[in-house]
C-alpha atoms as a PDB file:
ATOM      1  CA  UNK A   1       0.000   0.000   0.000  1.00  0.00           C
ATOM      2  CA  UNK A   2       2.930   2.518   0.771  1.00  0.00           C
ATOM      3  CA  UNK A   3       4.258   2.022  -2.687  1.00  0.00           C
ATOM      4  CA  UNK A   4       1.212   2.376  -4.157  1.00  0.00           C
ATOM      5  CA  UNK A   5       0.603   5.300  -2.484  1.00  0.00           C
ATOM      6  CA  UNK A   6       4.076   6.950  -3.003  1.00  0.00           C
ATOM      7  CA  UNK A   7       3.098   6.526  -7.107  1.00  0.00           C
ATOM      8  CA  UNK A   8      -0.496   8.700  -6.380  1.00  0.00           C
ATOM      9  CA  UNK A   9       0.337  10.265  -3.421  1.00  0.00           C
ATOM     10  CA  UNK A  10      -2.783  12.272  -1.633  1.00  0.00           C
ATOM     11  CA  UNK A  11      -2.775  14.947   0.613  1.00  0.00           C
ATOM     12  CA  UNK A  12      -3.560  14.383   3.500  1.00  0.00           C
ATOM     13  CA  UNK A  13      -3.136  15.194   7.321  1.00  0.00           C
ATOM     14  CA  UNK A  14      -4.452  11.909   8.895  1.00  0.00           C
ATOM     15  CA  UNK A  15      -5.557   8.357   8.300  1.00  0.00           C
ATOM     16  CA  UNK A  16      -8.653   7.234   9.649  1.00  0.00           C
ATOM     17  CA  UNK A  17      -9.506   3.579   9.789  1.00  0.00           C
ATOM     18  CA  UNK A  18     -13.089   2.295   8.784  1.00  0.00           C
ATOM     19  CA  UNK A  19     -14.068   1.011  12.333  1.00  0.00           C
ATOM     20  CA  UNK A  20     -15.863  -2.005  12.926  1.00  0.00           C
ATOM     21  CA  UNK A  21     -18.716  -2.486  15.015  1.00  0.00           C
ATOM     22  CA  UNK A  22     -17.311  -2.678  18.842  1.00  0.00           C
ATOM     23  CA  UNK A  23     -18.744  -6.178  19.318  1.00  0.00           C
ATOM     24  CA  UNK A  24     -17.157  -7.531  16.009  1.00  0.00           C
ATOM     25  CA  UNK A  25     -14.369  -6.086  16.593  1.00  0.00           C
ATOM     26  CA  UNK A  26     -14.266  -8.469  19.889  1.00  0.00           C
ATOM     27  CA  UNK A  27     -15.164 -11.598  18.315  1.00  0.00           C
ATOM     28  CA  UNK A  28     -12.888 -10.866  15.804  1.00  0.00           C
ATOM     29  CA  UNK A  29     -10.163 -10.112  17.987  1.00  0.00           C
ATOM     30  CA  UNK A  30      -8.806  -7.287  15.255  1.00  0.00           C
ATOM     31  CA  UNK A  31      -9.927  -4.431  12.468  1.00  0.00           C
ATOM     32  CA  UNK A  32      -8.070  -5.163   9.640  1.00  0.00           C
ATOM     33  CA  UNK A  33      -8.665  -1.492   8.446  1.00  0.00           C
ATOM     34  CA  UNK A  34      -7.121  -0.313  11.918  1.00  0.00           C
ATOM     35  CA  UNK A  35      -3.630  -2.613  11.095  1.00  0.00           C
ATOM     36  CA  UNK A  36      -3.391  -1.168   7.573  1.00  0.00           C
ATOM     37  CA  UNK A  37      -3.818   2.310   8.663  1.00  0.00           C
ATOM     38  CA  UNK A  38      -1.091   1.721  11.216  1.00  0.00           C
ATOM     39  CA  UNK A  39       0.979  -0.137   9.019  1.00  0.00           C
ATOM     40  CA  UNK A  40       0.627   2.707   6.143  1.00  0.00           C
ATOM     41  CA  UNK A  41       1.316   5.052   8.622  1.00  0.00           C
ATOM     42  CA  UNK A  42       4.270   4.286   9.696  1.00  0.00           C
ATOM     43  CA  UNK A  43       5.347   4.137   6.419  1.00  0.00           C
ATOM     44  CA  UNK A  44       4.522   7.168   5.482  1.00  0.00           C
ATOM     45  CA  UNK A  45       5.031   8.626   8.489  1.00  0.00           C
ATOM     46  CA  UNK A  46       1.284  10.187   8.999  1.00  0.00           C
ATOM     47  CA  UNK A  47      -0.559  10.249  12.062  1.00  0.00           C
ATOM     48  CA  UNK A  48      -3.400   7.400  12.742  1.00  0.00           C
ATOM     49  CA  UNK A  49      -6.565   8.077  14.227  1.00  0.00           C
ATOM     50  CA  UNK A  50      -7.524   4.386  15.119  1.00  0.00           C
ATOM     51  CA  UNK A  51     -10.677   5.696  16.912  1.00  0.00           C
ATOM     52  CA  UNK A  52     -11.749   9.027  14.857  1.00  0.00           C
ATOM     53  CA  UNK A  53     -14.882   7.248  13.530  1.00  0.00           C
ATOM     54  CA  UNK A  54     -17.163   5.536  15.432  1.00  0.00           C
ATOM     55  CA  UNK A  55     -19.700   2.777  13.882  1.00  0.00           C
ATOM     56  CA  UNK A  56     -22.700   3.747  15.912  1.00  0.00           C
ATOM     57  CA  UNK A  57     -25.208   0.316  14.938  1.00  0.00           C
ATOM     58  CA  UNK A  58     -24.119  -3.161  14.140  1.00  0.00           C
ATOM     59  CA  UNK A  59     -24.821  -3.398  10.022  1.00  0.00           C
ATOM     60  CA  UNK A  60     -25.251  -6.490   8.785  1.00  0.00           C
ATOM     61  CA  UNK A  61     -22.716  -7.551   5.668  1.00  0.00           C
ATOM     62  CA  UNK A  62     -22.707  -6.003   2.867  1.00  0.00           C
ATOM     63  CA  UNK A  63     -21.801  -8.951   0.971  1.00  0.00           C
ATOM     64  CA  UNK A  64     -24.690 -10.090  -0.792  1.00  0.00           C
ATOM     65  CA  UNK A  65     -26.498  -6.598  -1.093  1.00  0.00           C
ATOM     66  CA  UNK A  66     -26.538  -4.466  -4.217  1.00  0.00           C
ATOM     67  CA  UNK A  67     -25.339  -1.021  -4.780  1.00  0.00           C
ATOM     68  CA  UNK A  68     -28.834   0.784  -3.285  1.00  0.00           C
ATOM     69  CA  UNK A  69     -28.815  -1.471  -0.424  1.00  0.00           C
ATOM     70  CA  UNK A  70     -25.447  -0.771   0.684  1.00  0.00           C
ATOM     71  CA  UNK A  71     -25.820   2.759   0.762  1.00  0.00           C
ATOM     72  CA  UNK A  72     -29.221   2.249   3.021  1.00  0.00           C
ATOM     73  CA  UNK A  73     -27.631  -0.397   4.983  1.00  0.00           C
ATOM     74  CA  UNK A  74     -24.694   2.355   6.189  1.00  0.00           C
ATOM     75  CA  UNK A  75     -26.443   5.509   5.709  1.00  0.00           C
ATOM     76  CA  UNK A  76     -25.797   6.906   8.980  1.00  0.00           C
ATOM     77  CA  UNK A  77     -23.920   4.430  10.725  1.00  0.00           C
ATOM     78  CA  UNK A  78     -20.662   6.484  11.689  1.00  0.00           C
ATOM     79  CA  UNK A  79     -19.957   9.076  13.711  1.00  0.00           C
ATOM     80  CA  UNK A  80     -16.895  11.351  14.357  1.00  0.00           C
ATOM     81  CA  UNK A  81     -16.046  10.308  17.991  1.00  0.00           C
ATOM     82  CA  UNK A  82     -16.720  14.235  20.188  1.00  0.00           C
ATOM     83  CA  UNK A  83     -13.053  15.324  20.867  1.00  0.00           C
ATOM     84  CA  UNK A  84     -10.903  14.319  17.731  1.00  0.00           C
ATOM     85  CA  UNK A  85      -9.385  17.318  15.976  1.00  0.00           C
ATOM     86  CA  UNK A  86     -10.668  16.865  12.442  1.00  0.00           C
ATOM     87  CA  UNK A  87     -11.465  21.189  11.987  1.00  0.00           C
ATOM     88  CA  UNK A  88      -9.594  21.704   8.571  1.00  0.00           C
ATOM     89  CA  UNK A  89      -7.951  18.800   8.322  1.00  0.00           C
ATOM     90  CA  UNK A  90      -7.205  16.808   4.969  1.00  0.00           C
ATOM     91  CA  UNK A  91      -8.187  13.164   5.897  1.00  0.00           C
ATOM     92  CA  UNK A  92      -7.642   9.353   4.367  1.00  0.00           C
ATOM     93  CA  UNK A  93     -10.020   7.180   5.184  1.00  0.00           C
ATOM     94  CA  UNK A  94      -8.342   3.882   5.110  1.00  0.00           C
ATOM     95  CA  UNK A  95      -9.899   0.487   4.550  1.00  0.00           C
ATOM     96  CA  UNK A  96      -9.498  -3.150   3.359  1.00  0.00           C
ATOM     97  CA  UNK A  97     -11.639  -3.482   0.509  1.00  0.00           C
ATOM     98  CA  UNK A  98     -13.770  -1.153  -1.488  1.00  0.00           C
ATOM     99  CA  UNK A  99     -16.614  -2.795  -3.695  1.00  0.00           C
ATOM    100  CA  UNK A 100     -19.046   0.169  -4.598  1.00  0.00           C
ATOM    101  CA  UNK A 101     -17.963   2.776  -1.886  1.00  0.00           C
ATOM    102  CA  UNK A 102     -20.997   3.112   0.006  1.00  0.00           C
ATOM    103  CA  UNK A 103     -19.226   2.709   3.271  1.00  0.00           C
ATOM    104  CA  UNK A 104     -16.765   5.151   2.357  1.00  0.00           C
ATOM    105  CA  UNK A 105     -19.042   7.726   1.368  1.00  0.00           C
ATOM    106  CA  UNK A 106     -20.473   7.631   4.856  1.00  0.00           C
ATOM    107  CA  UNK A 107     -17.331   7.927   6.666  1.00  0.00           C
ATOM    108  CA  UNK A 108     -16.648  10.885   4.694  1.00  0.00           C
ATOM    109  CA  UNK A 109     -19.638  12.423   5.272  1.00  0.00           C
ATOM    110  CA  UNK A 110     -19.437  12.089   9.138  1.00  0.00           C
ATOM    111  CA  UNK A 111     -15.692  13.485   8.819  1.00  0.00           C
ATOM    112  CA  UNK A 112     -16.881  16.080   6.947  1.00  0.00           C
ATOM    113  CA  UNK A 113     -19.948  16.716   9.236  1.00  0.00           C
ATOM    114  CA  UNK A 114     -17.408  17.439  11.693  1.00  0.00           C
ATOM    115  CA  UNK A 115     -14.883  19.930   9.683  1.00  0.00           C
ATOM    116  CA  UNK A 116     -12.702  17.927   7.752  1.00  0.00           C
ATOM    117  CA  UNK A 117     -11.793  19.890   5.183  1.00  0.00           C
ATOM    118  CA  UNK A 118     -11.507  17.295   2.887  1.00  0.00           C
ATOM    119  CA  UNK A 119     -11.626  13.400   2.687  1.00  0.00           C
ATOM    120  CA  UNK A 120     -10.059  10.905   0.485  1.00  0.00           C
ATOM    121  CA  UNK A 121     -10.192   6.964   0.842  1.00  0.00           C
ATOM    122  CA  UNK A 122      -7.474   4.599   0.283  1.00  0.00           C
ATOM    123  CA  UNK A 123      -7.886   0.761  -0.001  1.00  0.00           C
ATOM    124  CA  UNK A 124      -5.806  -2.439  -0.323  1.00  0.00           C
ATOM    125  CA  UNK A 125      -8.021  -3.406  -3.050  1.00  0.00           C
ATOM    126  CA  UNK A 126     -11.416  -2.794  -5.281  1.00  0.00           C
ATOM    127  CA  UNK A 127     -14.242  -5.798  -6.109  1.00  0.00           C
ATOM    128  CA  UNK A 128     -15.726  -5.852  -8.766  1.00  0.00           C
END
C-alpha cells in the first residue's frame, strides 16, 4: 500500500480507519482497516486516528447486497467520535476493501460533518 501510495500520493493530514462495530471487533479479535492504517502510517510517516470514527449500529454484511442497499444499509452508521481534531484537516479514510464505496461515502460524510476539510479513501483493493 505505501508504494502504491508513493506513485499517487494524496494529501492528506491523517488516516482514519473504517471502524468495525465494537462487538465484532471483539469476536474478531482485530480491524483489519485499523492494522493497515497503522501499518501505512508508519510508512509514510502520517498520524493514525484508530478511533476518529465511530460505527454507531451493528450493520449487517454487505456482501450479498446491491449497490442501493449498501448505501441504506450504512447511511448513517458512523460518527466522528466528540473530541478528535478533524477542523480543517485533509483526511484518508483507510480500509481493506472497497466494492461500490458506500461505506466510504459515509465515513466521509461524518468526517466532513465534523470539519474535515476534505476526505479521500485509500484501499488495499477494489471488487468488482
Amino acid at each position: 500500500m505505501a508504494q502504491a501510495w508513493q506513485t499517487a500520493p494524496l494529501e492528506s493530514d491523517l488516516l482514519v480507519p473504517v471502524p468495525l462495530y465494537p462487538d465484532r471487533e471483539v469476536r474478531r479479535g482485530y480491524n483489519q482497516a485499523a492494522l493497515l492504517a497503522t501499518a501505512l502510517g508508519q510508512q509514510l510517516h502520517l498520524p493514525v486516528a484508530p478511533r476518529a470514527l465511530q460505527r454507531l449500529r451493528n450493520t449487517p454484511s454487505q456482501t450479498r447486497l446491491n449497490r442501493q442497499a449498501r448505501r441504506e444499509n450504512v447511511s448513517g452508521a458512523f460518527a466522528a467520535t466528540p473530541g478528535v481534531p478533524l477542523a480543517g484537516r485533509h483526511i484518508t479514510v483507510v480500509d481493506d476493501v472497497a466494492t461500490t464505496g458506500a461505506t466510504l461515502d459515509a465515513c466521509a460524510i461524518a468526517l466532513l460533518s465534523q470539519g474535515a476539510q476534505a476526505v479521500s479513501a485509500f484501499t488495499l483493493a477494489r471488487a468488482p
